[in-house]
N, C-alpha and C. Protein backbone atom coordinates (compact mmCIF):
# COMPACT_ATOMS: atom_id res chain seq x y z
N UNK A 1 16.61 -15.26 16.00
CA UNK A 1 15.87 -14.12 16.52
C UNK A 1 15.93 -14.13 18.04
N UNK A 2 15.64 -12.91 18.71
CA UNK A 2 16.18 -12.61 19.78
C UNK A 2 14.74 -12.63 20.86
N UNK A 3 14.52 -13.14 21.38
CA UNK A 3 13.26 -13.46 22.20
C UNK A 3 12.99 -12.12 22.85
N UNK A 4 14.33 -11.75 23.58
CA UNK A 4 14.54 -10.92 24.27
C UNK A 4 13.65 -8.84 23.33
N UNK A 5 13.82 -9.42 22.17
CA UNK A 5 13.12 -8.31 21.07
C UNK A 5 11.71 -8.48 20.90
N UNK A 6 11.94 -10.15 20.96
CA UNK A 6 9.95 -10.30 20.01
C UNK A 6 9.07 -10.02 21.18
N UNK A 7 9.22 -10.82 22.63
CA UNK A 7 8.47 -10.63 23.55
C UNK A 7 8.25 -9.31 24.14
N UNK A 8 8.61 -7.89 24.47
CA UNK A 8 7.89 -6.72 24.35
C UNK A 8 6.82 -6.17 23.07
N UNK A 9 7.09 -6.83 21.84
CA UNK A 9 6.16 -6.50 21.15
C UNK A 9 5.02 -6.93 21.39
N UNK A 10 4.77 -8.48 21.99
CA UNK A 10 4.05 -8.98 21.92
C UNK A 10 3.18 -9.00 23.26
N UNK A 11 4.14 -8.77 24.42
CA UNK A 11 3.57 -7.63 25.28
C UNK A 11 2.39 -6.57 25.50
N UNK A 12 3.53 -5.64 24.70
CA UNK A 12 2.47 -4.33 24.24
C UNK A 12 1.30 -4.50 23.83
N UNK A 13 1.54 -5.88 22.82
CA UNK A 13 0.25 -5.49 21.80
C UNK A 13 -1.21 -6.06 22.81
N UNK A 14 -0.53 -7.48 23.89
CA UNK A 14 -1.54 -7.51 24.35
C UNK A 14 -2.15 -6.48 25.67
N UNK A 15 -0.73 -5.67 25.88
CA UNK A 15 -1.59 -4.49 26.86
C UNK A 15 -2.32 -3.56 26.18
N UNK A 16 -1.99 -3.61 25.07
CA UNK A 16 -2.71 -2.35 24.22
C UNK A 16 -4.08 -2.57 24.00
N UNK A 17 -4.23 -4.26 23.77
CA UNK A 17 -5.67 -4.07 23.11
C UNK A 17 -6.10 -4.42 24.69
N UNK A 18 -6.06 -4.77 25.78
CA UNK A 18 -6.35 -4.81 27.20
C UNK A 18 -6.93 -3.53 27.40
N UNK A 19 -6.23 -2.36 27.34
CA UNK A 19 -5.87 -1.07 27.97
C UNK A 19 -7.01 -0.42 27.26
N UNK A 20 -6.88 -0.17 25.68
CA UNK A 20 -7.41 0.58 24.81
C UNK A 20 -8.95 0.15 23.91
N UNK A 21 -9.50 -1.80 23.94
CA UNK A 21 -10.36 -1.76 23.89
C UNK A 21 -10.99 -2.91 24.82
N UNK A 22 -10.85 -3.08 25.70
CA UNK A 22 -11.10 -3.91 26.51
C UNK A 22 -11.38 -5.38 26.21
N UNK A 23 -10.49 -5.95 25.26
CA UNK A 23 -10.41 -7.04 24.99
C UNK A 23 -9.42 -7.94 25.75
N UNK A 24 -9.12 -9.27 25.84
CA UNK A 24 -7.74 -9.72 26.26
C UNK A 24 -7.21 -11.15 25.13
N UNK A 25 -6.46 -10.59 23.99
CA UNK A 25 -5.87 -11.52 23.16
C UNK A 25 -5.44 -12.50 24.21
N UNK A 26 -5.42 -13.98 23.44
CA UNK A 26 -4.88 -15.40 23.97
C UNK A 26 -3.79 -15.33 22.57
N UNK A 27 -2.98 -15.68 23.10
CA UNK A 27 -1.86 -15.78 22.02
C UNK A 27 -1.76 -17.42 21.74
N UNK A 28 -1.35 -18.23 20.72
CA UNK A 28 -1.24 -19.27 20.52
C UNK A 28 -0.21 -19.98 19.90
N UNK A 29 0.33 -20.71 19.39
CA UNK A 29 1.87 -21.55 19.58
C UNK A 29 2.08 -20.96 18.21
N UNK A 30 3.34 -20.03 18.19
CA UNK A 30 3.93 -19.31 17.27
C UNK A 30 4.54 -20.26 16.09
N UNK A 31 4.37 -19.75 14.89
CA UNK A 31 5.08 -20.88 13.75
C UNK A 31 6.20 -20.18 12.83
N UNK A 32 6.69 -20.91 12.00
CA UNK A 32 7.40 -20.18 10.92
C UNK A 32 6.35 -19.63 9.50
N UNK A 33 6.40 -18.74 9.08
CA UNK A 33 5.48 -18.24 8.25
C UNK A 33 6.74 -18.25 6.83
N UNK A 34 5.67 -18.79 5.57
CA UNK A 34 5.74 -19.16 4.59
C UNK A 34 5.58 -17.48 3.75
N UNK A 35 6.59 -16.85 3.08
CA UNK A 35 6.25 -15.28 2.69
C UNK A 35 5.84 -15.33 1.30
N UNK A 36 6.03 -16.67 0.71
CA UNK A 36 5.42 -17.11 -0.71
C UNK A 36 3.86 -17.54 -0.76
N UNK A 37 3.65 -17.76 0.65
CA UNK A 37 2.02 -18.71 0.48
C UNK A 37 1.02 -17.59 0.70
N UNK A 38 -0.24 -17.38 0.53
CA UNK A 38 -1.11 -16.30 0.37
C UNK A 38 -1.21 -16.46 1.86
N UNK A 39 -2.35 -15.63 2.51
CA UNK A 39 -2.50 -14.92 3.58
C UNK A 39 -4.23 -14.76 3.57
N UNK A 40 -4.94 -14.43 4.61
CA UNK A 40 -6.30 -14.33 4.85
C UNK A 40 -6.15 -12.70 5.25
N UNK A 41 -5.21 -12.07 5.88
CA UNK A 41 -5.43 -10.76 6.38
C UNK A 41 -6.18 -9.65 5.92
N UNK A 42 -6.48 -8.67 5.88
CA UNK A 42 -7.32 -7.72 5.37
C UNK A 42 -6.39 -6.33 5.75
N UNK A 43 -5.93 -6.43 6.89
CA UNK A 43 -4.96 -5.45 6.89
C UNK A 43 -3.63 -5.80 7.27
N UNK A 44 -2.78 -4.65 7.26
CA UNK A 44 -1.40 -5.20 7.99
C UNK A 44 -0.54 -3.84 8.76
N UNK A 45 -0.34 -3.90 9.76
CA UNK A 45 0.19 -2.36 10.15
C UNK A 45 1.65 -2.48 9.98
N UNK A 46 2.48 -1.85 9.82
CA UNK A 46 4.07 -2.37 9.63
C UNK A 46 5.20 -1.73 10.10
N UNK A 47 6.05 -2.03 10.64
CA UNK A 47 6.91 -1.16 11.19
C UNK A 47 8.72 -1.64 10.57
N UNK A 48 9.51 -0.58 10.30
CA UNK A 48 10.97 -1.13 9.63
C UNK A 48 11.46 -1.02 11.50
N UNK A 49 12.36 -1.89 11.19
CA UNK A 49 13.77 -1.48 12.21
C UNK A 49 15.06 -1.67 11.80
N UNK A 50 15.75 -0.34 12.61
CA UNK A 50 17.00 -0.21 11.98
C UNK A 50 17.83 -0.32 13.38
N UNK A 51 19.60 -0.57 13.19
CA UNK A 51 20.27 -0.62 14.20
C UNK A 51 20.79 -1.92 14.67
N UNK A 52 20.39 -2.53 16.03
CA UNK A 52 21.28 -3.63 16.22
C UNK A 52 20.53 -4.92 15.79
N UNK A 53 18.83 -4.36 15.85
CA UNK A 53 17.97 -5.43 14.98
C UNK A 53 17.46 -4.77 13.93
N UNK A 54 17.85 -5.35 12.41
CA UNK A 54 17.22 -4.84 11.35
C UNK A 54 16.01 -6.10 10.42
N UNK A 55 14.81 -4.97 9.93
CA UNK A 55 13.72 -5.92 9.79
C UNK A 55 12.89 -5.57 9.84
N UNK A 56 11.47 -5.73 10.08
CA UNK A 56 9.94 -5.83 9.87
C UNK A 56 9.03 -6.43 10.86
N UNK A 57 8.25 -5.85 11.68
CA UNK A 57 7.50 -5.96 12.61
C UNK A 57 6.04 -5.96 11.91
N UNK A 58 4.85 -6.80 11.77
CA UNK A 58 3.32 -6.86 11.41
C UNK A 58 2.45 -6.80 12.14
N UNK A 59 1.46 -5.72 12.45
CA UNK A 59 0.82 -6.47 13.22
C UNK A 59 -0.89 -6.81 12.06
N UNK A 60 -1.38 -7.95 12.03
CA UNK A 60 -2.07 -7.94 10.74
C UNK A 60 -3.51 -8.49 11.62
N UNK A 61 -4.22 -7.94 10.71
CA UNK A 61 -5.34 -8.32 11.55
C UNK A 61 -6.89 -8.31 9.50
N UNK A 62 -8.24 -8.95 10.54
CA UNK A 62 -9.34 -8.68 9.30
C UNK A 62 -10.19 -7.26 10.17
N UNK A 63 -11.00 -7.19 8.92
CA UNK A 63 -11.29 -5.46 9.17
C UNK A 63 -12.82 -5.74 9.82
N UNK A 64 -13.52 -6.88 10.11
CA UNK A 64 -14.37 -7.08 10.86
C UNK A 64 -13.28 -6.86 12.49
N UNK A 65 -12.44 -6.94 12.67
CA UNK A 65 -12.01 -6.52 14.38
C UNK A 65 -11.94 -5.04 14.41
N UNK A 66 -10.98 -4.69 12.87
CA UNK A 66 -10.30 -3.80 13.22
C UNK A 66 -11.59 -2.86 13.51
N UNK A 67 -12.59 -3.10 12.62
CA UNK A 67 -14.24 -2.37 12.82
C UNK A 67 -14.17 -1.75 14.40
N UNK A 68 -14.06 -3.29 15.07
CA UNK A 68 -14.51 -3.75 16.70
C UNK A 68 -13.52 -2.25 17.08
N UNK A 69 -12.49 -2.69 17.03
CA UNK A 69 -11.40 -1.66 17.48
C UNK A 69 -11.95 -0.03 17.46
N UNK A 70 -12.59 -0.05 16.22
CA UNK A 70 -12.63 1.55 16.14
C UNK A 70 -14.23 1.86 16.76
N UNK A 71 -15.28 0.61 16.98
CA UNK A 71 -16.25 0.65 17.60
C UNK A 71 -16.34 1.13 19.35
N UNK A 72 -14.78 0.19 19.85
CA UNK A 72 -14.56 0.19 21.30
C UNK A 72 -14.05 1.74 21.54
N UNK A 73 -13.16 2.24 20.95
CA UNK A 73 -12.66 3.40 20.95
C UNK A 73 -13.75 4.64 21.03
N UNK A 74 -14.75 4.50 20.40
CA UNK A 74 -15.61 5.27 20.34
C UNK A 74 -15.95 6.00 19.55
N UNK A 75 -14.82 5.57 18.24
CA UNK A 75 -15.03 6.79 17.22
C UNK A 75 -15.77 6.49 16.12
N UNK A 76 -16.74 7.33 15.72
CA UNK A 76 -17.88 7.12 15.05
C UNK A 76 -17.43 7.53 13.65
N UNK A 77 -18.24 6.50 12.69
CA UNK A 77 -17.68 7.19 11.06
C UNK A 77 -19.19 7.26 10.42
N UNK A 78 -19.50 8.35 9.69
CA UNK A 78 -20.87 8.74 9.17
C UNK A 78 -21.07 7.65 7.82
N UNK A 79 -20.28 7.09 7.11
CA UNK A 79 -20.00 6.57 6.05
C UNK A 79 -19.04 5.13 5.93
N UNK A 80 -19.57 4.70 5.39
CA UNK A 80 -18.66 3.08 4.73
C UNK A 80 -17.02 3.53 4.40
N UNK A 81 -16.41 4.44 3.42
CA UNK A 81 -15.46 5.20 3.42
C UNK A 81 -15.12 5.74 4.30
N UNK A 82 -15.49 6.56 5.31
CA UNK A 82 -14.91 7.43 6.29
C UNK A 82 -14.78 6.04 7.11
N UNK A 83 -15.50 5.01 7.75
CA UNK A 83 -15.22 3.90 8.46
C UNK A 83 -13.94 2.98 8.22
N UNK A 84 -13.46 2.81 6.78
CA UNK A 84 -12.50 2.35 6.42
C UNK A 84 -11.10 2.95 6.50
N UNK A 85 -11.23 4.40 6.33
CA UNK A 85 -10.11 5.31 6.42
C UNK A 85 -9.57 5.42 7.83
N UNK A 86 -10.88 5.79 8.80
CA UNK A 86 -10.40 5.58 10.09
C UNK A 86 -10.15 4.24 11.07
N UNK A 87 -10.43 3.23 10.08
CA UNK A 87 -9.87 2.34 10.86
C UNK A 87 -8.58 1.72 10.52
N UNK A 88 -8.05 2.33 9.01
CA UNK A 88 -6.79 1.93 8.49
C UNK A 88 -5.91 3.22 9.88
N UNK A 89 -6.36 4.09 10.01
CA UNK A 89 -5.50 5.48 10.84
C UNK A 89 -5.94 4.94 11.98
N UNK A 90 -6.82 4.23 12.83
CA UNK A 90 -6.46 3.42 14.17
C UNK A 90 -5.55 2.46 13.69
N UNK A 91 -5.62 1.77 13.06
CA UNK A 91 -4.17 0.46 13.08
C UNK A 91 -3.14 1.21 12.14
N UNK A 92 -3.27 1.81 12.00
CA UNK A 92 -1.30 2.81 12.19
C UNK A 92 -1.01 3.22 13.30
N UNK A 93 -2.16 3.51 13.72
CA UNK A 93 -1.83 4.89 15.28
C UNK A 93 -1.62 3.45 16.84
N UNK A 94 -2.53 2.14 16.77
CA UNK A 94 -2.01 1.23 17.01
C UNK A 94 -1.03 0.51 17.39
N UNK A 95 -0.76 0.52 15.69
CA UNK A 95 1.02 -0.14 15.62
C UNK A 95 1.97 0.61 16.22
N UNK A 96 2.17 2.10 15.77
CA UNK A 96 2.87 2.92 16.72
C UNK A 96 2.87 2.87 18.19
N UNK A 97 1.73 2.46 18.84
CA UNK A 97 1.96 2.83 19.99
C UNK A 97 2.83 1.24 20.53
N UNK A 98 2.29 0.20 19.91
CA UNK A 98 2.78 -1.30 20.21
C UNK A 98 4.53 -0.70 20.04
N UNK A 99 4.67 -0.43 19.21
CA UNK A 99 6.18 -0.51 18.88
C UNK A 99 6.89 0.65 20.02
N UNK A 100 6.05 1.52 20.00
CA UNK A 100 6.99 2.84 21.39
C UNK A 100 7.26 2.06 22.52
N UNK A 101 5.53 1.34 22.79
CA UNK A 101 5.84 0.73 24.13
C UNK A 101 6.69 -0.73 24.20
N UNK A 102 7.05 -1.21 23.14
CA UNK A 102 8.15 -2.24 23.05
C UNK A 102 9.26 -2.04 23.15
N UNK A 103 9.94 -0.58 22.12
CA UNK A 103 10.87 -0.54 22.24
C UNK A 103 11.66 0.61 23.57
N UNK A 104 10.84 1.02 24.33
CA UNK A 104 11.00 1.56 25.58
C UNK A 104 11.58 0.18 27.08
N UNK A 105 10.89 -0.63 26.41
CA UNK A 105 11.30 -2.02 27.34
C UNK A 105 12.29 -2.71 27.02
N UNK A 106 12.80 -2.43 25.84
CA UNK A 106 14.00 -3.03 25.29
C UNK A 106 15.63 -1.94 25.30
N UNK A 107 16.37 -1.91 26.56
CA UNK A 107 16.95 -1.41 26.90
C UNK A 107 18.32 -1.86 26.17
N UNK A 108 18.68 -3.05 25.96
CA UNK A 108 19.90 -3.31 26.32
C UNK A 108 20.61 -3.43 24.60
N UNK A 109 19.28 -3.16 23.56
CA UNK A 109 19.91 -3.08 22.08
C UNK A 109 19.64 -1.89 21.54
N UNK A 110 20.04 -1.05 20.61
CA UNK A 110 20.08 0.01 20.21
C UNK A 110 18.87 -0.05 18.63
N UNK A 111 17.77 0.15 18.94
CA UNK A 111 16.87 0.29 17.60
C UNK A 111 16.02 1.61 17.46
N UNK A 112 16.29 1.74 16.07
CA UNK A 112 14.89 3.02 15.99
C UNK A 112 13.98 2.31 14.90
N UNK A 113 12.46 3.12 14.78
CA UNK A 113 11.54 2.52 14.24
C UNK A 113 11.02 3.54 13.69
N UNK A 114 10.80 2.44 12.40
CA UNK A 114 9.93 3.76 11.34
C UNK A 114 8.50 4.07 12.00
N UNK A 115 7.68 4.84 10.98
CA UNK A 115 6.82 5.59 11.43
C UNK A 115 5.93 4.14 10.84
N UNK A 116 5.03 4.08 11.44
CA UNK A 116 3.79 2.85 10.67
C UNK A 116 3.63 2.87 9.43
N UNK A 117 3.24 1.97 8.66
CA UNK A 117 2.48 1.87 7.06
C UNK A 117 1.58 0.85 7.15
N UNK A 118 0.28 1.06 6.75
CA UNK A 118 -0.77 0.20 6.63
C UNK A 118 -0.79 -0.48 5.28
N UNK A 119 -1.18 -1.58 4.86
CA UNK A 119 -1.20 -1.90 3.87
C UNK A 119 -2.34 -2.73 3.98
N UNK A 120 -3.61 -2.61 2.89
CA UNK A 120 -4.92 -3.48 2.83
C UNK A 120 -5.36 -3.82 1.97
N UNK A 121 -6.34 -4.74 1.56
CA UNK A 121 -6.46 -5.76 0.59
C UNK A 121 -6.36 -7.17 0.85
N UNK A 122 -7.23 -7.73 0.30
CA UNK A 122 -7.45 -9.38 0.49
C UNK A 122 -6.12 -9.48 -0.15
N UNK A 123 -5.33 -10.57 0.46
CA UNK A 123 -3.94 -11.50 -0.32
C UNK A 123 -3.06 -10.49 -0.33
N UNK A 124 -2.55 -9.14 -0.16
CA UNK A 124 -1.72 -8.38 -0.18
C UNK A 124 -0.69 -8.70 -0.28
N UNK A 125 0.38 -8.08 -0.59
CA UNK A 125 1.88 -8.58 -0.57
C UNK A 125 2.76 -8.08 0.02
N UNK A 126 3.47 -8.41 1.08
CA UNK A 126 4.25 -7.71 1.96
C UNK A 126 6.06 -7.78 1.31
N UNK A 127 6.92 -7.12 1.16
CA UNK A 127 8.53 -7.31 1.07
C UNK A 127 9.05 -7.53 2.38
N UNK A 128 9.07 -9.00 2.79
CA UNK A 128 10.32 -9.73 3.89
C UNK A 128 11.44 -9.24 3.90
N UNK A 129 12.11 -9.01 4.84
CA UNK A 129 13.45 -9.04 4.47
C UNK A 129 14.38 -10.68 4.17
N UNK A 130 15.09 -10.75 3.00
CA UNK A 130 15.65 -11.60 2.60
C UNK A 130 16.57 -12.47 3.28
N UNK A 131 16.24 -13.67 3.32
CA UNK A 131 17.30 -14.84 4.15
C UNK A 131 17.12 -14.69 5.73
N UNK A 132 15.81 -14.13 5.69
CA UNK A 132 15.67 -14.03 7.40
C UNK A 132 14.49 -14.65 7.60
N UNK A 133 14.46 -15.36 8.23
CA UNK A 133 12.86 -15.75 9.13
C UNK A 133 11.86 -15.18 9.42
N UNK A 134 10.18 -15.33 8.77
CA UNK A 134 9.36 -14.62 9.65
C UNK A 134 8.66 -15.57 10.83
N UNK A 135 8.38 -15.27 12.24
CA UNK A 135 7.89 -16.07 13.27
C UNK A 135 6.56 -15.34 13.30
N UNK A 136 5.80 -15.91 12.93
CA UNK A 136 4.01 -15.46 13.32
C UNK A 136 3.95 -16.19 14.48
N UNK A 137 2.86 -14.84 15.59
CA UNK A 137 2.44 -15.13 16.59
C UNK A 137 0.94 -14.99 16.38
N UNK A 138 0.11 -16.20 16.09
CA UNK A 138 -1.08 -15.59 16.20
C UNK A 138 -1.95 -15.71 17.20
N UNK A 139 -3.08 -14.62 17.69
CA UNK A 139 -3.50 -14.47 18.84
C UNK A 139 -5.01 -14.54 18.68
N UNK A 140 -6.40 -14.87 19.38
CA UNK A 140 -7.39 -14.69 18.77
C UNK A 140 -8.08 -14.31 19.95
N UNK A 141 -9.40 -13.14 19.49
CA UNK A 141 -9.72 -12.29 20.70
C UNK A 141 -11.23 -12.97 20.35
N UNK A 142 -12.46 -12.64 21.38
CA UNK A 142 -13.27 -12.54 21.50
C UNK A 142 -13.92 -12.24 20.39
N UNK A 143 -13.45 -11.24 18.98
CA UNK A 143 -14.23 -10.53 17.57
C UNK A 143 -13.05 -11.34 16.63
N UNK A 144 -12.35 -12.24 17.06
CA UNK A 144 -11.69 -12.12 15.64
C UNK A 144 -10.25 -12.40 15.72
N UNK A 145 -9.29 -12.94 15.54
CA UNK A 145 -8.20 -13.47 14.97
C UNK A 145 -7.16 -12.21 15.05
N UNK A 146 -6.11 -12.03 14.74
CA UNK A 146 -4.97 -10.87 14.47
C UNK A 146 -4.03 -11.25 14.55
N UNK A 147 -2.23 -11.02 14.34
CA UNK A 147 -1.56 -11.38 14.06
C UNK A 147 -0.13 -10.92 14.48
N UNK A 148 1.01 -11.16 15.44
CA UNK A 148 1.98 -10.52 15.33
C UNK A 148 3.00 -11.16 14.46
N UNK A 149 3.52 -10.62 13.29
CA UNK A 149 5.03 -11.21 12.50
C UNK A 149 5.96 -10.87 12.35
N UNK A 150 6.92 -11.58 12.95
CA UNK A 150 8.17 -10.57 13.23
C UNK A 150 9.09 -11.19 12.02
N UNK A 151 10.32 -10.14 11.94
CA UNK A 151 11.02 -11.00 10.69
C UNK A 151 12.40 -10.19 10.74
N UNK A 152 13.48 -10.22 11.68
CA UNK A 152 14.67 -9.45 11.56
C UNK A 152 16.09 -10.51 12.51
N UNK A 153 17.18 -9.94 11.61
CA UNK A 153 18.20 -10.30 12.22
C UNK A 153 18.72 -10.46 13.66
């Protein structure tokens, strides 16, 4: 994997949550992630890439932050349901922006990126791409834990 790829994501994500809820993630010593062993996450935002890097971008986080997230933002939900819906549509709208502003900094390889997909549920199951590595970066803020996992050629 190409450093030169993972580090704007990981970038972004910490200008994003800097910028957008005034937090500042500490990132911590990145590992190889196991795609057979269960998971603690609650959500997962996801992005494909196609082109000169092909693969799967995560950013995964629990829904006590993502709460925080949609608390800092300002946007109010009348209901337990409407709170959940809009905080699955902040961590899509999120992930998108992590990935624009990554792949705007990444000049020198040719990638496009899908549109986000959220996926939630305790233990969820994500599709890796096959015979490739995932590198978790995990980062932990002030509310809570979150996750960048990258996984492409």
């Amino acid at each position: 994997m190409d450093v030169r790829v993972i580090n704007p994501f990981l970038t972004s994500c910490e200008n994003a949550f800097s910028n957008m809820f005034n937090l500042t993630p500490q990132h911590k010593e990145p590992y190889l992630l196991d795609a057979k062993t269960g998971h603690a996450w609650e959500i997962s935002g996801l992005l494909g890439l196609t082109g000169d890097c092909d693969g799967v971008v995560a950013f995964r986080l629990h829904k006590i932050l993502a709460d925080k997230m949609l608390e800092r933002s300002g946007i109010k939900a009348d209901t337990i349901k409407e709170r959940e819906e809009l905080s699955k549509q902040l961590v899509s709208e999120f992930t998108n922006i992590i990935s624009g502003n990554a792949i705007s900094e990444i000049r020198d390889k040719n990638i496009s990126v899908s549109p986000p997909v959220v996926v939630t549920g305790k233990n969820h199951m994500l599709s890796w791409p096959k015979n490739y590595p995932i590198v978790a970066i995990p980062f932990v803020t002030s509310h809570g834990p979150f996750e960048v996992d990258v996984c492409f050629k």
